[in-house]
Every structure is written in structure tokens, then in C-alpha cells.
Protein backbone atom coordinates (compact mmCIF):
# COMPACT_ATOMS: atom_id res chain seq x y z
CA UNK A 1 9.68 3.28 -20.86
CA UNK A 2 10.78 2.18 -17.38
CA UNK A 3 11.23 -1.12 -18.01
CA UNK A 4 12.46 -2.70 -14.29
CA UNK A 5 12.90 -5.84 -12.69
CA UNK A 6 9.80 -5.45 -11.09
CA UNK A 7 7.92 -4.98 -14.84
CA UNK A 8 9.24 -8.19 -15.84
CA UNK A 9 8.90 -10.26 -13.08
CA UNK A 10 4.92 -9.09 -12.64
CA UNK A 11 4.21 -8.42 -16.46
CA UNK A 12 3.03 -4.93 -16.22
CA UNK A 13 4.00 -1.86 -18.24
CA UNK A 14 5.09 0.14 -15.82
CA UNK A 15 6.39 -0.40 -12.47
CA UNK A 16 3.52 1.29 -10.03
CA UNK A 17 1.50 -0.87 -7.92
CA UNK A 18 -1.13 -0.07 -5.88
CA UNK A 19 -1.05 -1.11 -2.47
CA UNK A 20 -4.07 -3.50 -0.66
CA UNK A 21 -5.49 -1.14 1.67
CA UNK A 22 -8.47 -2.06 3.79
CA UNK A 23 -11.86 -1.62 2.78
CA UNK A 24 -10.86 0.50 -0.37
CA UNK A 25 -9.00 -1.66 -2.24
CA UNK A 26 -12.01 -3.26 -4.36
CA UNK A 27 -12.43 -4.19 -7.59
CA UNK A 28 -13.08 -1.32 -9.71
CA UNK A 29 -10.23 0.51 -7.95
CA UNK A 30 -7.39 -2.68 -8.59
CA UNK A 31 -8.95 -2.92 -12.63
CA UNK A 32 -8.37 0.88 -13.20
CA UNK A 33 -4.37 0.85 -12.14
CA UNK A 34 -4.14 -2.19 -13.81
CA UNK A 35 -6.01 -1.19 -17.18
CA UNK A 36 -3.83 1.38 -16.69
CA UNK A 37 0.01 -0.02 -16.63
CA UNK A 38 0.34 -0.55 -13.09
CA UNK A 39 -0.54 -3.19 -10.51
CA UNK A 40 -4.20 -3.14 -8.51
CA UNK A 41 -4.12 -4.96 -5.26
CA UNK A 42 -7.62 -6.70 -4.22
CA UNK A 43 -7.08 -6.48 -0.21
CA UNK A 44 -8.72 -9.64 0.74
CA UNK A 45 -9.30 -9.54 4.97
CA UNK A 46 -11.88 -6.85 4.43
CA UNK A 47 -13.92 -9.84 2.78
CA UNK A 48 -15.47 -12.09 5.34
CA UNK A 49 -16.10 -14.88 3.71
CA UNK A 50 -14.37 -17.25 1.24
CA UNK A 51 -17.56 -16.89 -1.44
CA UNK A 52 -17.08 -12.88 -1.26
CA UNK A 53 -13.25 -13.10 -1.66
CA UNK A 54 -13.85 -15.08 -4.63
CA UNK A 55 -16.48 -13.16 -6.24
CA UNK A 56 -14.56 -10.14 -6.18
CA UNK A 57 -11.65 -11.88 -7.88
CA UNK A 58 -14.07 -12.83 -10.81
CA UNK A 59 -15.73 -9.53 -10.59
CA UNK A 60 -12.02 -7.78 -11.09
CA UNK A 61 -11.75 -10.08 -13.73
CA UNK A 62 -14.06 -8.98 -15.69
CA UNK A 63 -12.56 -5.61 -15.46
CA UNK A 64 -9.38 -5.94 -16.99
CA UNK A 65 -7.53 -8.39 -18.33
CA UNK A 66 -4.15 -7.58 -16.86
CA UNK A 67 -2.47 -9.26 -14.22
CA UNK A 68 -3.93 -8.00 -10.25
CA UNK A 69 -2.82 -9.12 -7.33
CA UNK A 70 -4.58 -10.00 -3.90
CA UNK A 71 -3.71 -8.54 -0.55
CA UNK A 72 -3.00 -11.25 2.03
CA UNK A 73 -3.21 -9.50 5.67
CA UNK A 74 -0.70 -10.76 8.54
CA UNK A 75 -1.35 -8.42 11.13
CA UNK A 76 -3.30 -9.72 13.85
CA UNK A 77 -7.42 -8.95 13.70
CA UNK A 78 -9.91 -8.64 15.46
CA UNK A 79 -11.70 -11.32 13.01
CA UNK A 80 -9.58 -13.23 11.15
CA UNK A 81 -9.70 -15.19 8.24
CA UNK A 82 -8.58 -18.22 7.12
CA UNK A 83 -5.59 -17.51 5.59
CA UNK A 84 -4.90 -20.77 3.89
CA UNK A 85 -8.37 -21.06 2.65
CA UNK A 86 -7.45 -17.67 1.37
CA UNK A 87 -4.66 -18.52 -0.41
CA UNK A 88 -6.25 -21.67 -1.66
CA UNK A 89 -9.26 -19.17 -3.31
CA UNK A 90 -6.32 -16.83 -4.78
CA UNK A 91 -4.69 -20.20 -6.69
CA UNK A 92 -7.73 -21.86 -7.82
CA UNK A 93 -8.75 -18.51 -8.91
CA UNK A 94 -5.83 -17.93 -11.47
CA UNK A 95 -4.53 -15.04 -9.60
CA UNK A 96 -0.56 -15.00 -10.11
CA UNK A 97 0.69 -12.71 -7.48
CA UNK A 98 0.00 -11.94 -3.87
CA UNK A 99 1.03 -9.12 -1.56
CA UNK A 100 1.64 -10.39 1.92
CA UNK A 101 1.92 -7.88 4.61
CA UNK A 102 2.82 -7.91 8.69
CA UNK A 103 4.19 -10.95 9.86
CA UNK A 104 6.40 -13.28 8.08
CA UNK A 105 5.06 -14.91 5.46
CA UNK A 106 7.12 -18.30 5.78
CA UNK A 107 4.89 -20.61 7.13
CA UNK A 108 2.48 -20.54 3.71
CA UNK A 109 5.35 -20.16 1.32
CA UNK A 110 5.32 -24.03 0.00
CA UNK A 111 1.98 -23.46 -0.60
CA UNK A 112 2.10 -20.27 -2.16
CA UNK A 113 5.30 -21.76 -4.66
CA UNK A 114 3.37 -24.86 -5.44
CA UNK A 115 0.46 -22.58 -6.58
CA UNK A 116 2.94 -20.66 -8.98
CA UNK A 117 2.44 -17.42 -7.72
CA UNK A 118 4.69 -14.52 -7.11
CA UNK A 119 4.97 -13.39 -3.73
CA UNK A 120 5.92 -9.77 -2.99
CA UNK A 121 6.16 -9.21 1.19
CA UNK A 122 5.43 -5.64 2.38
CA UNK A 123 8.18 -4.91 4.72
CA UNK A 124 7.57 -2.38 7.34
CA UNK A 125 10.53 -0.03 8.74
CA UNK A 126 13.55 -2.33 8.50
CA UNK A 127 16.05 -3.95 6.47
CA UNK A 128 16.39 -7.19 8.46
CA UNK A 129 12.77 -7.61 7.67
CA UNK A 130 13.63 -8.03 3.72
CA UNK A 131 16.60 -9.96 3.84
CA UNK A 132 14.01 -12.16 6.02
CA UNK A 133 11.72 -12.04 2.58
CA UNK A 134 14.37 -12.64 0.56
CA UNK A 135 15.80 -15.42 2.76
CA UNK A 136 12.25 -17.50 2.66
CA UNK A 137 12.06 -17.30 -1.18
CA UNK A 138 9.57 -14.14 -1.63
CA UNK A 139 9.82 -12.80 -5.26
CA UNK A 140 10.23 -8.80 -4.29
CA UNK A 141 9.85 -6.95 -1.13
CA UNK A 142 8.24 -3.62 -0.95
CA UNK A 143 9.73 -1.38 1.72
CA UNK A 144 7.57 0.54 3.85
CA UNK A 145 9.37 4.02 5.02
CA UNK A 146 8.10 6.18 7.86
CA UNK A 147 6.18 8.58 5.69
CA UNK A 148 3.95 5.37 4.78
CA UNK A 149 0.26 5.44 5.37
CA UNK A 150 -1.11 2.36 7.81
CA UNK A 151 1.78 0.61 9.70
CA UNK A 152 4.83 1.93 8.99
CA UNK A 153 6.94 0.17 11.54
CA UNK A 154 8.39 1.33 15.18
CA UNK A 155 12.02 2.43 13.65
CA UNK A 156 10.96 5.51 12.44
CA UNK A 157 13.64 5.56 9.34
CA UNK A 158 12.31 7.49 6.16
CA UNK A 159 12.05 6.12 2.82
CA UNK A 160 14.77 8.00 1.85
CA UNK A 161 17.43 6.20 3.73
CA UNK A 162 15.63 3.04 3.79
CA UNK A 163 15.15 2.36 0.16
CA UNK A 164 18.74 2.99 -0.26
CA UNK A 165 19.93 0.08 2.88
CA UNK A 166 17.12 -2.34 1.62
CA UNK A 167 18.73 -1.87 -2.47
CA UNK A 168 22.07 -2.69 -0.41
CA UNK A 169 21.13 -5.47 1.29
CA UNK A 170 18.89 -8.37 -1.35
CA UNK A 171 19.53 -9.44 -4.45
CA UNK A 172 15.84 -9.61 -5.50
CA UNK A 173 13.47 -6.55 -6.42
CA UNK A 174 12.99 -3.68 -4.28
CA UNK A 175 9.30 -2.11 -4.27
CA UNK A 176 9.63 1.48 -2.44
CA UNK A 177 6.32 2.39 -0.10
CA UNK A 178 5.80 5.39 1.98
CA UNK A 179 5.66 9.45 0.78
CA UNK A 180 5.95 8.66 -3.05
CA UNK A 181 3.16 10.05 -5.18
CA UNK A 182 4.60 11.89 -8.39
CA UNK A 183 6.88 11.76 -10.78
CA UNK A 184 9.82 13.79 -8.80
CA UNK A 185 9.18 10.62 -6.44
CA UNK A 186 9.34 7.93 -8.94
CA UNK A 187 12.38 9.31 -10.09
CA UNK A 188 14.25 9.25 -6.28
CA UNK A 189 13.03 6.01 -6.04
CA UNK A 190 14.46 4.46 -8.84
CA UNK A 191 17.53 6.50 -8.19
CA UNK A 192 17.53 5.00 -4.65
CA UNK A 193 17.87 1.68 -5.94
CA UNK A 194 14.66 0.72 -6.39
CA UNK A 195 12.92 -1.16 -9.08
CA UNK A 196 9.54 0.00 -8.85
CA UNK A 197 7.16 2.19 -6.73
CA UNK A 198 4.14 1.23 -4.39
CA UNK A 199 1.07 3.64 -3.44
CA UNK A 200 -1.57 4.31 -1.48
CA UNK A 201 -2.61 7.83 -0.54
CA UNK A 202 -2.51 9.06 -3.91
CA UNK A 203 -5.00 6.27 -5.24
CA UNK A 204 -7.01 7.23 -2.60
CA UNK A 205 -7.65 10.67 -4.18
CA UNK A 206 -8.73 8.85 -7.28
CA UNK A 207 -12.18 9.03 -9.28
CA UNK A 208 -12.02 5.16 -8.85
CA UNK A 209 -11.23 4.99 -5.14
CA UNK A 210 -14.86 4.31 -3.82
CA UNK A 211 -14.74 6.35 -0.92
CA UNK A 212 -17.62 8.88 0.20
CA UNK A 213 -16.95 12.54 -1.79
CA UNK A 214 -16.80 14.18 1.91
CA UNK A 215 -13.73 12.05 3.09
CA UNK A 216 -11.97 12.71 -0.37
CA UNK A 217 -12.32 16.81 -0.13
CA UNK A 218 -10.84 16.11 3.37
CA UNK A 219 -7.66 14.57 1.62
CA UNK A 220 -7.24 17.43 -0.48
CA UNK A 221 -7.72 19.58 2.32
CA UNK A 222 -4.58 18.13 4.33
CA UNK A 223 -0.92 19.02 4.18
CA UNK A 224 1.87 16.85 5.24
CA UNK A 225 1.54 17.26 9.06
CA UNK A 226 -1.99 16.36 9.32
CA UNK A 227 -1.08 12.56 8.92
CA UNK A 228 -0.12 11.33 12.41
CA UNK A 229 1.09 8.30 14.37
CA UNK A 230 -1.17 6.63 16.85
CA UNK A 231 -1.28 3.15 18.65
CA UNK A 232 2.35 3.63 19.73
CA UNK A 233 2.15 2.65 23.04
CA UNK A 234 -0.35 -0.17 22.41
CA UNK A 235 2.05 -1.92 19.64
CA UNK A 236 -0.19 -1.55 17.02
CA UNK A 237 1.26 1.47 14.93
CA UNK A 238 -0.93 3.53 12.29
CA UNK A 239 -0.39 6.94 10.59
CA UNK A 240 -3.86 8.12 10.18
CA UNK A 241 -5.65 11.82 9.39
CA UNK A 242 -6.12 14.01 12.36
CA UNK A 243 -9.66 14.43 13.36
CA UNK A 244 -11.49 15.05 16.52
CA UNK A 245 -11.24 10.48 17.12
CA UNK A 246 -7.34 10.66 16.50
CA UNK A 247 -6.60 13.90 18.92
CA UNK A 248 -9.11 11.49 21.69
CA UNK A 249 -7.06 8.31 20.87
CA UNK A 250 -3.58 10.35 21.42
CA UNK A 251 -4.68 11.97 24.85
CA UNK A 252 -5.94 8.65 25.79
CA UNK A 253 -2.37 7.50 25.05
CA UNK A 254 -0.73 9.52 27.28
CA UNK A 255 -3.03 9.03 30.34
CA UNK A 256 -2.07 4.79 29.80
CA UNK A 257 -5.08 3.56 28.08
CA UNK A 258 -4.52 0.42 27.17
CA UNK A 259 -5.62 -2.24 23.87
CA UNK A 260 -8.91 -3.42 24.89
CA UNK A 261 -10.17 0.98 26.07
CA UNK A 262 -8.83 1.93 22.74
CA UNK A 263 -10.29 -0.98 20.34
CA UNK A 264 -13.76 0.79 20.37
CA UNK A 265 -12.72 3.91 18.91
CA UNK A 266 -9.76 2.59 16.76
CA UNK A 267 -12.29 -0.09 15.54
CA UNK A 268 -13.31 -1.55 11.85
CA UNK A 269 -16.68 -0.07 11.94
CA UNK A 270 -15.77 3.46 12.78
CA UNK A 271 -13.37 3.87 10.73
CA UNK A 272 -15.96 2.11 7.52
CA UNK A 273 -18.35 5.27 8.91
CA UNK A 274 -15.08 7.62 7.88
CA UNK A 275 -14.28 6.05 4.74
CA UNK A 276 -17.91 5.26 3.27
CA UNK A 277 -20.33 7.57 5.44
CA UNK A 278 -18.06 10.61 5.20
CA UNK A 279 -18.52 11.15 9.29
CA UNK A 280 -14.95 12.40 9.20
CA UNK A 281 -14.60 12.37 12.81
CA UNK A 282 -16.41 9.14 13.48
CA UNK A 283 -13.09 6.62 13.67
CA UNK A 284 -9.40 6.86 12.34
CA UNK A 285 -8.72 6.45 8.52
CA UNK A 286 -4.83 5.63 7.17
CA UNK A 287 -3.20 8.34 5.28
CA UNK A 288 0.26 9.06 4.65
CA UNK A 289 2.81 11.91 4.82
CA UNK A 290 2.13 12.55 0.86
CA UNK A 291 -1.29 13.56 1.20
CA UNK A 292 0.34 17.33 1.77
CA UNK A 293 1.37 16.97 -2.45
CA UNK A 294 -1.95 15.56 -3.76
CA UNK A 295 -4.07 18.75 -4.77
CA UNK A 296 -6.82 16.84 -7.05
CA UNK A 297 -8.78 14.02 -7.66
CA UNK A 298 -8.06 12.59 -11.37
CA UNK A 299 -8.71 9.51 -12.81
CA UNK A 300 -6.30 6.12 -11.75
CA UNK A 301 -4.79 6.26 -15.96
CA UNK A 302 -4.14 10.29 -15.22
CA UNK A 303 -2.35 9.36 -11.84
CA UNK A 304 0.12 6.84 -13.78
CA UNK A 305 0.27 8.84 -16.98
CA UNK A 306 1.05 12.03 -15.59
CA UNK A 307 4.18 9.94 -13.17
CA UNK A 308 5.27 8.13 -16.50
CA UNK A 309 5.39 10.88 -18.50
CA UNK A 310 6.59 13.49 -15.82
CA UNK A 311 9.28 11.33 -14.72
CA UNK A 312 10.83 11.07 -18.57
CA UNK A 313 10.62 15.31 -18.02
CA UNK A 314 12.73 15.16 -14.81
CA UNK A 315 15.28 13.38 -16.30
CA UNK A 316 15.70 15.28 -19.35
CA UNK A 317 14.36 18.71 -18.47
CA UNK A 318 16.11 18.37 -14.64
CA UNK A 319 18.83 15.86 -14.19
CA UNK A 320 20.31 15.38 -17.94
CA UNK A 321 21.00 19.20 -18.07
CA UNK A 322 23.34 18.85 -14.74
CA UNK A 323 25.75 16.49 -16.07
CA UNK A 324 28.67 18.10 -18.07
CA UNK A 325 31.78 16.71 -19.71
């Protein structure tokens, strides 16, 4: 059921991947969505060094035997890897496909082909960005929409009409990332044009996510205006949770502050205290618009069951029953 471009190309069951999303994107998380149909995404900058990124590839491994994929982060960081080396680790390691995300991709594309892997680029906010994938030889582009957890881009254009454009505009696979997180979702995605789905916030609000118990009662806690934009005026955009750090970083916004005042509180380490600690207010943590229709945490084969099987219900139960002769 839902056999897609995207199915074939990556050799999954169904089209649902899981995006890399730092520091919670680990092994146990990736196996489960994999195990179960979809896609997990290793997100590989959170692991400082090359032995670590490679032991987690083995340890996914031995988790499932499905094909995973391994985050590659573009964005600039505070400490960077080696990205080659990176990619290097991903190829000798057997793993077939890689998620690149933030800058282009282009300069380790030769590389990347040689190695045999599929690349899919994350896209954030704008067409031109996928015809730019597209143009350099990337396999798929996922297309990150405004509602989108993270960095969702400075154009501010929802999924809605940006799935559409981005279907319009390449000829190869079209991923759709930002407010999707049931099977009412799934469907308007596919009906948009695209070929599969990607996710974060809902996996977040898994059994598998390993995330402290405090910080996952706070995502069920949310609605849809509780995810929020900061780091506009320092260039480094983010929809994150609204806590006590987030209202701070926004009123320190609009008084001027600039990069290096905010990097403290916007840092790696806080936001590791939010995520792992559960000191909710302790740093910023990405969540996206969605996070106002998750109302449980369920196990990662639940999440993709209940969208595969719900979807099949929207289209019979929903759509089917509106077309007449």
C-alpha cells in the first residue's frame, strides 16, 4: 500500500522517514521507524568523533536490518566535524543513503556518487533551493515548509503551497517536511504532489525517542502556537517550544542582541539539559507547528501503522464518497 517513488528508490515499505534531528536521532530511535516500514535517520554532527559516528552505525545495525540513513549537517557549528571523514565512515560503513541538510551539498557529491549512495537534500523554505538539488544530481529533496520544526527557512511559505511549487518544479522525488504528523497529513501530501512524507515532532513523542519523560509530557502539553520562531535577526532561524529561555532570547532580540550575547543561551549544552535533564526552561529545544495534533506517546510501529492504515480510511471513508458520476 503506498507504493511511491520514494519507496522504490530507498527500499522501504512505506514512504515515512524520519528526519536527523540533533541529539535525538540515535540508534534505537532510527531501528524502530525502520523495523517499522519507514526510514530512521542517524543524525551524525551530534557525534564528536569519527569512532562514535561509526559505532552507532554498527550499533543501528544490529537493530534492524532495513535500510537507515545518516544525517549529514551543513549548517554552520559551533564545532564542526569533518564532513568528508564523515562521509567516508557512512561508505565504508555500508550505509546507502544520506540526508544532507543546510547548505548545498555540491561540493561532496562525486564523492558521495562514487560511494553509491542515495542522496536526499533537506531543502528549507524555497523552491530554487530544490531545483538546486536536483540540478547537482541529489536523488530526492525533502521540502521543509514553515510549520517545520528546526530551520525552516526565512520565506515563511507553508507546506501547503510549497509542496505543491516544489512537485511543479523537479523531475525527481519530492519528500514533504514541516506540520505533517497523521494520516489526514499523509494524505495532503501525497495529494500535493508529493511522493513521500518526512517527520520529526511526532517521533519525538515516541516510546523510542530517548528523551527525558518531563520534556515529553511538555510536548503533549503544547498546542500549535506554543512552537515559535527565534534567531531571526541573527540569521540563524529555529522554531523551538516556548519556555521561560525562548521568551529571554526573543526580548533580547528586539533590544539588538547580537550572535556571540545570544550563543550562551541558544547553546548545545542547554538545550542537551532540555532534551535529556528535563530542565524545560534550561535552553531552547526544536519543535514544530504539529505538536498542537500529537495527544500521546505510542510506540514508533503505532505512529506508522496508525498513518498507513488511517490514510487507506481517508480515502475511502472521506474522499472516495465525494466523487460522483
Amino acid at each position: 500500500m503506498f507504493t511511491t517513488r520514494l519507496t522504490r528508490l530507498l527500499g522501504i515499505e512505506y514512504p515515512i522517514i524520519q528526519g536527523g534531528m540533533n541529539r535525538i536521532s540515535r540508534a534505537e530511535l532510527a531501528a524502530a521507524v525502520s523495523n517499522a516500514g519507514g526510514l530512521g535517520i542517524l543524525y551524525s554532527a551530534n557525534l564528536d568523533t569519527e569512532e562514535k559516528l561509526r559505532e552507532e552505525i554498527r550499533r543501528t545495525r544490529s537493530l534492524t536490518d532495513k535500510p537507515f540513513g545518516v544525517n549529514i549537517n551543513l549548517f554552520p557549528a559551533a564545532r564542526p566535524v569533518d564532513t568528508e571523514r564523515y562521509i567516508d565512515i557512512a561508505i565504508d560503513e555500508g550505509v546507502g543513503i544520506v540526508e544532507t541538510a543546510g547548505r548545498s551539498p555540491d561540493r561532496y557529491m562525486e564523492r558521495l556518487k562514487q560511494g553509491g549512495v542515495k542522496v536526499i537534500h533537506k531543502a528549507p523554505g524555497a523552491v530554487k533551493f530544490a531545483r538546486r538539488a536536483e540540478k547537482i544530481g541529489c536523488d530526492a529533496v525533502c521540502i521543509v515548509g514553515y510549520e517545520s520544526g528546526g530551520s525552516p527557512g526565512f520565506d515563511d511559505t507553508s507546506s501547503l503551497v510549497l509542496v505543491r511549487a516544489t512537485a511543479d518544479a523537479v523531475k525527481i522525488p519530492v519528500i514533504a517536511s514541516g506540520g505533517f504528523v497523521d494520516a489526514q497529513g499523509f494524505v495532503a501530501a501525497l495529494a500535493l504532489g508529493a511522493d513521500g512524507v518526512c517527520m520529526g515532532t511526532r517521533f519525538m513523542a515516541t516510546r523510542e525517542c530517548p528523551v527525558h519523560p518531563r520534556f515529553k509530557e511538555w510536548l503533549l502539553r503544547a498546542n500549535e502556537t506554543d512552537a515559535v520562531i527565534v534567531g531571526r535577526t541573527i540569521g540563524l532561524l529555529s522554531r523551538v517550544l516556548k519556555n521561560e529561555m525562548v521568551a529571554r532570547v526573543l526580548e533580547m532580540e528586539k533590544e539588538g542582541a547580537t550572535l556571540e550575547t545570544l550563543m550562551p543561551l541558544i547553546s548545545g549544552e542547554n538545550t542537551t539539559r532540555v532534551l535529556f535533564e528535563g530542565e524545560l526552561d534550561a535552553g531552547i529545544a526544536h519543535c514544530g507547528q504539529c505538536i498542537g495534533l500529537i495527544h500521546d506517546i505510542p510506540a514508533v510501529k503505532e505512529v506508522i501503522d496508525d498513518i498507513i492504515r488511517g490514510a487507506g480510511e481517508v480515502i475511502k471513508n472521506k474522499l472516495n464518497p465525494l466523487l460522483t458520476d
